[in-house]
Every structure is written in C-alpha cells, then in structure tokens.
PDB file of N, CA and C in Angstrom:
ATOM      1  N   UNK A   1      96.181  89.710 112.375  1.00  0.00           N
ATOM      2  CA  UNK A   1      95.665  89.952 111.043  1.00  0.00           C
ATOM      3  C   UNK A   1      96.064  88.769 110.155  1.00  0.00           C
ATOM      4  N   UNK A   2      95.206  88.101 109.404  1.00  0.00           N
ATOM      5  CA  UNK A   2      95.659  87.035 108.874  1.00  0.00           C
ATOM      6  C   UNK A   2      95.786  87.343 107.562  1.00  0.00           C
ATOM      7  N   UNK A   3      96.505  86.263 107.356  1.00  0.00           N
ATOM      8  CA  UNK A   3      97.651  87.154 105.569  1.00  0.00           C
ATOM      9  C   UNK A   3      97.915  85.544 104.788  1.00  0.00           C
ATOM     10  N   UNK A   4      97.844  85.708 103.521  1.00  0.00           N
ATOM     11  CA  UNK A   4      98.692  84.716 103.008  1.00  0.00           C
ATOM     12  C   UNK A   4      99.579  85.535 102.219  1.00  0.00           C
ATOM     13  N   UNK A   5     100.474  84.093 101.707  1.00  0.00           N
ATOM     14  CA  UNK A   5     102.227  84.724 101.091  1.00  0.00           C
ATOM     15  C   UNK A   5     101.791  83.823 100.305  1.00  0.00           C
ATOM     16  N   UNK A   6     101.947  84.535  98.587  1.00  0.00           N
ATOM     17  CA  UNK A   6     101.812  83.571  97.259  1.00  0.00           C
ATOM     18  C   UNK A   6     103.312  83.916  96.922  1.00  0.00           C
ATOM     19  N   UNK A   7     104.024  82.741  96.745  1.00  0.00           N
ATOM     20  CA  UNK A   7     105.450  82.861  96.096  1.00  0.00           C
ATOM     21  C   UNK A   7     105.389  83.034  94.584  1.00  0.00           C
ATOM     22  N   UNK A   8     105.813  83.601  93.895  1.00  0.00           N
ATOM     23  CA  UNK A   8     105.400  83.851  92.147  1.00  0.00           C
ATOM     24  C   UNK A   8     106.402  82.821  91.310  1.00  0.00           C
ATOM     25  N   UNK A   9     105.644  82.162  90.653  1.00  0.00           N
ATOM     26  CA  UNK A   9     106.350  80.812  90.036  1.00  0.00           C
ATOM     27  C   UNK A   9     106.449  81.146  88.295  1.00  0.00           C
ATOM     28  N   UNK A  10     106.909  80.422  87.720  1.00  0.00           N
ATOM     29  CA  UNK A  10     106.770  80.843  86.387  1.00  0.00           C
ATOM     30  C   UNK A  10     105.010  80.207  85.877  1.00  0.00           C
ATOM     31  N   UNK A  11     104.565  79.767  86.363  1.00  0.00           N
ATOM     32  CA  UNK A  11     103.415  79.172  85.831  1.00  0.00           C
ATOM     33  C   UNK A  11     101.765  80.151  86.359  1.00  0.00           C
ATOM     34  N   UNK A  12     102.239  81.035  87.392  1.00  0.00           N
ATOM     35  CA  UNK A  12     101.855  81.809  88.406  1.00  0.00           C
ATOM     36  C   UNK A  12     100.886  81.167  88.916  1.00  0.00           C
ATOM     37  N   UNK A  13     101.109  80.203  89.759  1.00  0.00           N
ATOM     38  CA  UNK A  13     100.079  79.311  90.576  1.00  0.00           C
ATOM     39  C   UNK A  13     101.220  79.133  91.730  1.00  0.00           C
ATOM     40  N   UNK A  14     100.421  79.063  92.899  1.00  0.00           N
ATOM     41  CA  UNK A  14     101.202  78.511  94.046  1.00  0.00           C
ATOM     42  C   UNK A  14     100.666  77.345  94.346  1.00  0.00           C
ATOM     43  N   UNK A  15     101.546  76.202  94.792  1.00  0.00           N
ATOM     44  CA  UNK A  15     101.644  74.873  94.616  1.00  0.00           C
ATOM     45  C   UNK A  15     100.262  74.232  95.836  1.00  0.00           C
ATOM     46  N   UNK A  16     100.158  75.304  96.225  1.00  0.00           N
ATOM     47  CA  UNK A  16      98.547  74.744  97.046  1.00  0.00           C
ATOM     48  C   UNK A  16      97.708  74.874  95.861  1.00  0.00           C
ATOM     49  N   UNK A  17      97.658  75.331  95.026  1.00  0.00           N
ATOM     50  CA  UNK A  17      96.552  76.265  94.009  1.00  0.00           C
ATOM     51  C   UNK A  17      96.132  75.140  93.213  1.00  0.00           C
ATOM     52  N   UNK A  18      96.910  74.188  92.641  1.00  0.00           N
ATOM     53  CA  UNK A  18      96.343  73.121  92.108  1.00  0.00           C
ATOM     54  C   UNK A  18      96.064  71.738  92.553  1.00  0.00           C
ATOM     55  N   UNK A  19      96.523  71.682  94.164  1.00  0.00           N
ATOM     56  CA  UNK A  19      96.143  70.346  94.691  1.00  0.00           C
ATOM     57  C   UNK A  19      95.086  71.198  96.202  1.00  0.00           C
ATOM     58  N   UNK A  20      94.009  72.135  95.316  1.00  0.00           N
ATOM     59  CA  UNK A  20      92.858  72.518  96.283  1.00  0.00           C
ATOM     60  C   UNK A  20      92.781  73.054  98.063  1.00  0.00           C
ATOM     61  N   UNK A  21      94.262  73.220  98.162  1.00  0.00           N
ATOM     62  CA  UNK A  21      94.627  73.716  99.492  1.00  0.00           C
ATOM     63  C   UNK A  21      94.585  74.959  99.458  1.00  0.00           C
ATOM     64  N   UNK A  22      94.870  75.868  98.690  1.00  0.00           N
ATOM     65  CA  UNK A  22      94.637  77.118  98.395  1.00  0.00           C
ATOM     66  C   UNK A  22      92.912  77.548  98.877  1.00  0.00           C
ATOM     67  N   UNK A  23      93.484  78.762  99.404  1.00  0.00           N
ATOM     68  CA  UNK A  23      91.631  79.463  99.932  1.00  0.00           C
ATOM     69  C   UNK A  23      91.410  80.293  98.772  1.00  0.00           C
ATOM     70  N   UNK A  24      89.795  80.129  98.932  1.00  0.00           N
ATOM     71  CA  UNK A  24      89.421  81.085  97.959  1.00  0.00           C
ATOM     72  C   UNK A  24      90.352  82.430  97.070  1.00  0.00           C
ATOM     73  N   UNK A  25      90.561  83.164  98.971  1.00  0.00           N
ATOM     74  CA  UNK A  25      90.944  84.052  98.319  1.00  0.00           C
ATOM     75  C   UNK A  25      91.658  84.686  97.848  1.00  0.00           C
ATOM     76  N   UNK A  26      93.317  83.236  98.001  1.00  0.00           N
ATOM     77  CA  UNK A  26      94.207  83.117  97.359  1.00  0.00           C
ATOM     78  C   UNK A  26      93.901  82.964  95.497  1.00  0.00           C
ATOM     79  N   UNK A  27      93.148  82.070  95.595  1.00  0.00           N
ATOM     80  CA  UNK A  27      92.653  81.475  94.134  1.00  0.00           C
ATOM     81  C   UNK A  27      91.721  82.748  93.518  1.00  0.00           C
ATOM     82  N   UNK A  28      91.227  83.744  93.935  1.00  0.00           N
ATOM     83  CA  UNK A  28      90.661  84.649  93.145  1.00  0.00           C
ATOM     84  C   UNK A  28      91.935  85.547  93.254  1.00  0.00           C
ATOM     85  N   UNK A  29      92.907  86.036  93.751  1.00  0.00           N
ATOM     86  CA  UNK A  29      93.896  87.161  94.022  1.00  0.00           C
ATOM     87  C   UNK A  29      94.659  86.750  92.739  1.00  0.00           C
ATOM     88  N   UNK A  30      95.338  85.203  92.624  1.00  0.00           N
ATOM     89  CA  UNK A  30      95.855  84.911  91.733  1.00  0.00           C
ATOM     90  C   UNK A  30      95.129  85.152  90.162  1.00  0.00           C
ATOM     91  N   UNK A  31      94.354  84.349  89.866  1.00  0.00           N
ATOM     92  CA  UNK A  31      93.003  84.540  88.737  1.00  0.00           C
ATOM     93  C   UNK A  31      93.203  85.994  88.498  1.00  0.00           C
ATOM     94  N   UNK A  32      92.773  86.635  89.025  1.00  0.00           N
ATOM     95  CA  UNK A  32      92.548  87.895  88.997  1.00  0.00           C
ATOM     96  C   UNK A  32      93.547  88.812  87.899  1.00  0.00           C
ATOM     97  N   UNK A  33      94.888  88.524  89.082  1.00  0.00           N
ATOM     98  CA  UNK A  33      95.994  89.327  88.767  1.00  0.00           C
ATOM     99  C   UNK A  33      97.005  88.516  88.089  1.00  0.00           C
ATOM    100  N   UNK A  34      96.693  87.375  87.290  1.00  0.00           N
ATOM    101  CA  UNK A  34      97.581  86.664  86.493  1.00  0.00           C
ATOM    102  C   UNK A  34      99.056  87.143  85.756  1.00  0.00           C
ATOM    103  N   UNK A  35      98.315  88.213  85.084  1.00  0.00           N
ATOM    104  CA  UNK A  35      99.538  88.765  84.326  1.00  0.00           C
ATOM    105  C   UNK A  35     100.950  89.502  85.692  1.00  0.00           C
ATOM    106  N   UNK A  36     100.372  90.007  86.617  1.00  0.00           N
ATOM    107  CA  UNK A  36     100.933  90.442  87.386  1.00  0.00           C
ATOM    108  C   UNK A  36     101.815  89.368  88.185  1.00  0.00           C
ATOM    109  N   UNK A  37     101.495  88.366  88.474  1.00  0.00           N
ATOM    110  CA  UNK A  37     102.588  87.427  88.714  1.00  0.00           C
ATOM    111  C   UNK A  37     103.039  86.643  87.591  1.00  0.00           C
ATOM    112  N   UNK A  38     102.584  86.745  85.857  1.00  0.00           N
ATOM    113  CA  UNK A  38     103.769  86.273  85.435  1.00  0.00           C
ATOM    114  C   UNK A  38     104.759  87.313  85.150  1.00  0.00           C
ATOM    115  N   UNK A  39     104.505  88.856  85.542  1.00  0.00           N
ATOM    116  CA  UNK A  39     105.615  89.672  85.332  1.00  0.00           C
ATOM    117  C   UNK A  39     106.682  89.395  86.476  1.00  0.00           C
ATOM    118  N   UNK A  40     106.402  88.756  87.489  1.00  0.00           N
ATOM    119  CA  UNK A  40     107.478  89.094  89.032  1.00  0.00           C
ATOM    120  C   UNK A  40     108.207  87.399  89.019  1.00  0.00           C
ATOM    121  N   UNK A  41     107.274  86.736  87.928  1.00  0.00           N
ATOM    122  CA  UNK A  41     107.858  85.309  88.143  1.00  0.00           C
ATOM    123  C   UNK A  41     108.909  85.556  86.817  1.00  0.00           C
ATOM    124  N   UNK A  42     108.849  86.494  85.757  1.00  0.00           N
ATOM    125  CA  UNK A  42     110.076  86.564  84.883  1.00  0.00           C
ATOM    126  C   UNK A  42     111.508  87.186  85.603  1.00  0.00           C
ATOM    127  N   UNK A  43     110.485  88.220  86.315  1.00  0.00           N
ATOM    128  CA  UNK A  43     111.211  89.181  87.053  1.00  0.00           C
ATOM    129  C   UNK A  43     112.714  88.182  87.623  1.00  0.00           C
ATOM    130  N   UNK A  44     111.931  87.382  87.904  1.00  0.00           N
ATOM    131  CA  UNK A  44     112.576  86.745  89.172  1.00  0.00           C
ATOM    132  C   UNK A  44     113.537  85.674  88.494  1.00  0.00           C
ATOM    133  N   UNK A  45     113.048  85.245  87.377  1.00  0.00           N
ATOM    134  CA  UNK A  45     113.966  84.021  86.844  1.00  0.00           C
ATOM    135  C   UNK A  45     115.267  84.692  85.947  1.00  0.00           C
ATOM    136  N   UNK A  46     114.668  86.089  85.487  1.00  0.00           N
ATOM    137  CA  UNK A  46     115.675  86.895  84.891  1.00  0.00           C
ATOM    138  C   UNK A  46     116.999  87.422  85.874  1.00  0.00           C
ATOM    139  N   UNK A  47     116.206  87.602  87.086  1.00  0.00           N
ATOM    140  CA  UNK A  47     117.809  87.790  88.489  1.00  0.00           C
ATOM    141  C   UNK A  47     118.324  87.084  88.362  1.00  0.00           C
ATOM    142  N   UNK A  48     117.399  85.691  88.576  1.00  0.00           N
ATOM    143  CA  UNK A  48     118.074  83.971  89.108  1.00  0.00           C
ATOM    144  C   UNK A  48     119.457  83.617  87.629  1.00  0.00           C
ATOM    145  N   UNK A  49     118.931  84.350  86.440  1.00  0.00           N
ATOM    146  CA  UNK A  49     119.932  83.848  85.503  1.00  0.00           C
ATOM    147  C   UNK A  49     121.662  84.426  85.912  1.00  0.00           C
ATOM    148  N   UNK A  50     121.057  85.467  86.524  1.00  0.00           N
ATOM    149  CA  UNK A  50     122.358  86.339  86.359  1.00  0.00           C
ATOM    150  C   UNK A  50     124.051  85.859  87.076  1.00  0.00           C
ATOM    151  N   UNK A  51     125.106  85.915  87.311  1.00  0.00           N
ATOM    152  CA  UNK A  51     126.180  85.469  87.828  1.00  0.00           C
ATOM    153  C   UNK A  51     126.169  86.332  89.266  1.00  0.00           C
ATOM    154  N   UNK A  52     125.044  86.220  89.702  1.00  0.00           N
ATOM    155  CA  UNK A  52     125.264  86.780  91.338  1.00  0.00           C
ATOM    156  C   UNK A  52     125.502  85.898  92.538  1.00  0.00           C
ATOM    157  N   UNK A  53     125.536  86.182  93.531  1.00  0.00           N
ATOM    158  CA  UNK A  53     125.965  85.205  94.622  1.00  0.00           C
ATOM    159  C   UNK A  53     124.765  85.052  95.487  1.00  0.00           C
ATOM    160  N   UNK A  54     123.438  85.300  94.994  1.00  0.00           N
ATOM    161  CA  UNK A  54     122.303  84.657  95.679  1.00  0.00           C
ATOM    162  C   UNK A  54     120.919  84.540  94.760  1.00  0.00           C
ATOM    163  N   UNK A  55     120.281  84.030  95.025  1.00  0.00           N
ATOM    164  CA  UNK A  55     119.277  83.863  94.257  1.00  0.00           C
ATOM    165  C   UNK A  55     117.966  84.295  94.323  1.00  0.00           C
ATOM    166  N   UNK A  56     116.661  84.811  93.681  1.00  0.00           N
ATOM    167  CA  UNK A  56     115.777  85.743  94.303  1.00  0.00           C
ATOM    168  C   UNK A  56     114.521  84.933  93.819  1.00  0.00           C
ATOM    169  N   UNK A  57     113.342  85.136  94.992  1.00  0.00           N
ATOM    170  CA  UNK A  57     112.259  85.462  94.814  1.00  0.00           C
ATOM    171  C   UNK A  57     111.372  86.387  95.432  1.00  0.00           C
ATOM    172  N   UNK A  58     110.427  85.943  94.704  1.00  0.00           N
ATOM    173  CA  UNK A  58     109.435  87.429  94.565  1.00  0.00           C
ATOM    174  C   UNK A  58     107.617  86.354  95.695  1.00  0.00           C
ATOM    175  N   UNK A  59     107.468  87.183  96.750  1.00  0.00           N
ATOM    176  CA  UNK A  59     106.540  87.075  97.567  1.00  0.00           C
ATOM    177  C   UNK A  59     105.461  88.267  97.580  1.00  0.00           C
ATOM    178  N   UNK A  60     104.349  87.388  97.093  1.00  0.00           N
ATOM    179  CA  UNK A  60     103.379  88.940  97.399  1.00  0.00           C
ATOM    180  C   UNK A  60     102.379  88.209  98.594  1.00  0.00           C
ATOM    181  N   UNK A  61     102.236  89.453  99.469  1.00  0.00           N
ATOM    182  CA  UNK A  61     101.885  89.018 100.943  1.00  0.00           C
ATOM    183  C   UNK A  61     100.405  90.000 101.167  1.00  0.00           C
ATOM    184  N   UNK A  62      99.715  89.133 101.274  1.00  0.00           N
ATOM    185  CA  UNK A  62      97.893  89.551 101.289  1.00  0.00           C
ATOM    186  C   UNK A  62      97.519  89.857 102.253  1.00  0.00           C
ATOM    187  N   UNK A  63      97.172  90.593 103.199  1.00  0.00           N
ATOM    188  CA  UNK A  63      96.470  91.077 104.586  1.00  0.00           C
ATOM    189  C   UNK A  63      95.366  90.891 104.327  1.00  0.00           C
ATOM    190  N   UNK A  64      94.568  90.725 104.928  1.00  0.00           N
ATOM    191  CA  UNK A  64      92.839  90.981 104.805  1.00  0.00           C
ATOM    192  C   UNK A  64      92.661  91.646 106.481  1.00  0.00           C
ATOM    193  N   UNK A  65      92.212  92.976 105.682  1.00  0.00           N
ATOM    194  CA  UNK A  65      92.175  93.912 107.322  1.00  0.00           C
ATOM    195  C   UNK A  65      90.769  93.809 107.753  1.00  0.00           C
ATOM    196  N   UNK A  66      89.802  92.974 107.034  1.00  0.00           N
ATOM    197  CA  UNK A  66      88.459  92.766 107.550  1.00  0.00           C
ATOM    198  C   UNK A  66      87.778  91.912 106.986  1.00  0.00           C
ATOM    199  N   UNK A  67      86.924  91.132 108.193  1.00  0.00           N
ATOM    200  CA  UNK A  67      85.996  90.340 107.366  1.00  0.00           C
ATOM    201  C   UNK A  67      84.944  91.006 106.582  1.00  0.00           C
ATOM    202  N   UNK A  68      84.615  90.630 105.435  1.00  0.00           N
ATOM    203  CA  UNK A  68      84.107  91.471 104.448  1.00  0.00           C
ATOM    204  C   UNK A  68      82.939  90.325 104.058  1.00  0.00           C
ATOM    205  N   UNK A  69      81.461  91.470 103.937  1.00  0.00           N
ATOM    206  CA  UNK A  69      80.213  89.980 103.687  1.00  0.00           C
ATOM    207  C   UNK A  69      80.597  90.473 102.161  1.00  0.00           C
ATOM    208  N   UNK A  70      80.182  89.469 101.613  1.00  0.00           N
ATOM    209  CA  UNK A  70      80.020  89.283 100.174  1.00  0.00           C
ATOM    210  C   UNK A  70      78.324  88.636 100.137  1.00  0.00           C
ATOM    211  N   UNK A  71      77.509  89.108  99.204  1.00  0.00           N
ATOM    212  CA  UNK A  71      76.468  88.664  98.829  1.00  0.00           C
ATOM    213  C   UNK A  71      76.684  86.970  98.169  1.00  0.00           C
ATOM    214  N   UNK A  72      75.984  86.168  98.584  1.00  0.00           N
ATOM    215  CA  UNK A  72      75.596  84.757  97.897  1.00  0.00           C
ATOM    216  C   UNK A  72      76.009  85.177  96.449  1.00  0.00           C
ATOM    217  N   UNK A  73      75.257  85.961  95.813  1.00  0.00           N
ATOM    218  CA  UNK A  73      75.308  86.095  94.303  1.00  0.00           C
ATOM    219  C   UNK A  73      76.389  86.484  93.824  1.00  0.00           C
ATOM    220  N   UNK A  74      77.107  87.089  94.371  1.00  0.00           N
ATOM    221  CA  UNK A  74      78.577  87.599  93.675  1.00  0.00           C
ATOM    222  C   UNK A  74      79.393  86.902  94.380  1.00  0.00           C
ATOM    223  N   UNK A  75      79.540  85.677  95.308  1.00  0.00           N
ATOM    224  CA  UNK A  75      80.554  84.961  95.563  1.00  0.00           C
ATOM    225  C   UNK A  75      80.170  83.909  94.662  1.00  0.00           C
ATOM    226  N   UNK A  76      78.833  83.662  93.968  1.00  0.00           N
ATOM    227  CA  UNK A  76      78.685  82.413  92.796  1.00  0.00           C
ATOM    228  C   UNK A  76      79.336  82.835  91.688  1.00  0.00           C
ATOM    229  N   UNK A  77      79.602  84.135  91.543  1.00  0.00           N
ATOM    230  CA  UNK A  77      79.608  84.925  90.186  1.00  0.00           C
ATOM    231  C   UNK A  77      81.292  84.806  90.837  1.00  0.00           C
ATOM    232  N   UNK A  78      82.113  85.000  91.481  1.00  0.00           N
ATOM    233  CA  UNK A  78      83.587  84.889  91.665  1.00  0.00           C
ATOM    234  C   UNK A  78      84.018  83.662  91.704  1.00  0.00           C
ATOM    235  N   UNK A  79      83.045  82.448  92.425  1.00  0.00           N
ATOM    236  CA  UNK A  79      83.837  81.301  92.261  1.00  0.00           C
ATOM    237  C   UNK A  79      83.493  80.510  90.603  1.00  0.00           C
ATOM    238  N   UNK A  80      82.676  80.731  90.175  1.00  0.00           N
ATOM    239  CA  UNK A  80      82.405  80.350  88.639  1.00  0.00           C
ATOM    240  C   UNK A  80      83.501  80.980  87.662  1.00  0.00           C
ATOM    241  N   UNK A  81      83.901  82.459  87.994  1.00  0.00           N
ATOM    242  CA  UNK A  81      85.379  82.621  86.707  1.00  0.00           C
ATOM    243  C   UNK A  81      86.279  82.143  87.633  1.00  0.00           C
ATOM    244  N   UNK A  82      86.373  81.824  88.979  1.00  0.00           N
ATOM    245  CA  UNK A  82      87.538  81.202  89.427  1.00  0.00           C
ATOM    246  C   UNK A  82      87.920  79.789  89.207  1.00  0.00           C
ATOM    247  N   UNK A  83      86.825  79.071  88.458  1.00  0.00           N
ATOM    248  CA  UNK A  83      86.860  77.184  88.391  1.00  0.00           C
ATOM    249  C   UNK A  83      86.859  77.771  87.113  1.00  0.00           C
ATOM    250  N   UNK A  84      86.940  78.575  86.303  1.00  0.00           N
ATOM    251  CA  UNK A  84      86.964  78.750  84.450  1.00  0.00           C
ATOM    252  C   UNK A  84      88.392  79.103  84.168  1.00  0.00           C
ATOM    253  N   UNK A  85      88.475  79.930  84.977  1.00  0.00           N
ATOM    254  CA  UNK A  85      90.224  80.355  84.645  1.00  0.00           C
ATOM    255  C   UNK A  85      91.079  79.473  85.281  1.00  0.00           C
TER     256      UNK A  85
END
C-alpha cells in the first residue's frame, strides 16, 4: 500500500512541496488541510520548547487504499486551487 509521511513544519509545507518533488497528492492533502498542520506544527514547537529530554515531531502518514479515477475536469479544478494556494 503506498503511503506518504508529511512531517509538520511551522510553515506547513514539506520540503519536497516547494522544490516540486512533492506528488500531487501530497500537495492537495497539504492545501487542503493547512490549518491542520499549522495546529501540529505549534503543537510540536510548543513540546520542543519545553525542558524535556527529547524532542518531538508530529508525522501525518497518508495511505491511499485505492487507485481512485478522478474525472479530467475535477483534477483541472484541484490542480488550479492547488498552484493558487
């Protein structure tokens, strides 16, 4: 089953995401759910402040349990707010 792992950054982009290595459907998962990884990337810098003896991040891990058709027209209509946002 093939999966990607987006690590949650404070900027919520994973570092493929802006030098075009990122797949689609990394780049729409992110887009999408923006606010949701800048909550896990505070999450995470708010642990990292703390006086503990390790340091944390936050991985959200994508399965895709099927290939799924998408119509021509609504993958133009997903990658157009995905090159806007």
């Amino acid at each position: 089953m093939p999966e990607i792992i987006i690590t949650c950054h404070k900027n919520s982009e994973c570092e493929n995401y802006k030098n075009d290595i990122c797949n689609f459907l990394c780049k729409w998962f992110i887009t999408k759910n923006n606010f949701l990884f800048e909550e896990f990337a505070t999450l995470s810098d708010n642990l990292n402040r703390q006086d503990y003896f390790y340091t944390s991040e936050v991985n959200i891990i994508i399965k895709a349990i099927t290939n799924t058709e998408v119509s021509e027209e609504v993958f133009d209509y997903l990658r157009e707010y995905v090159n806007k946002h």
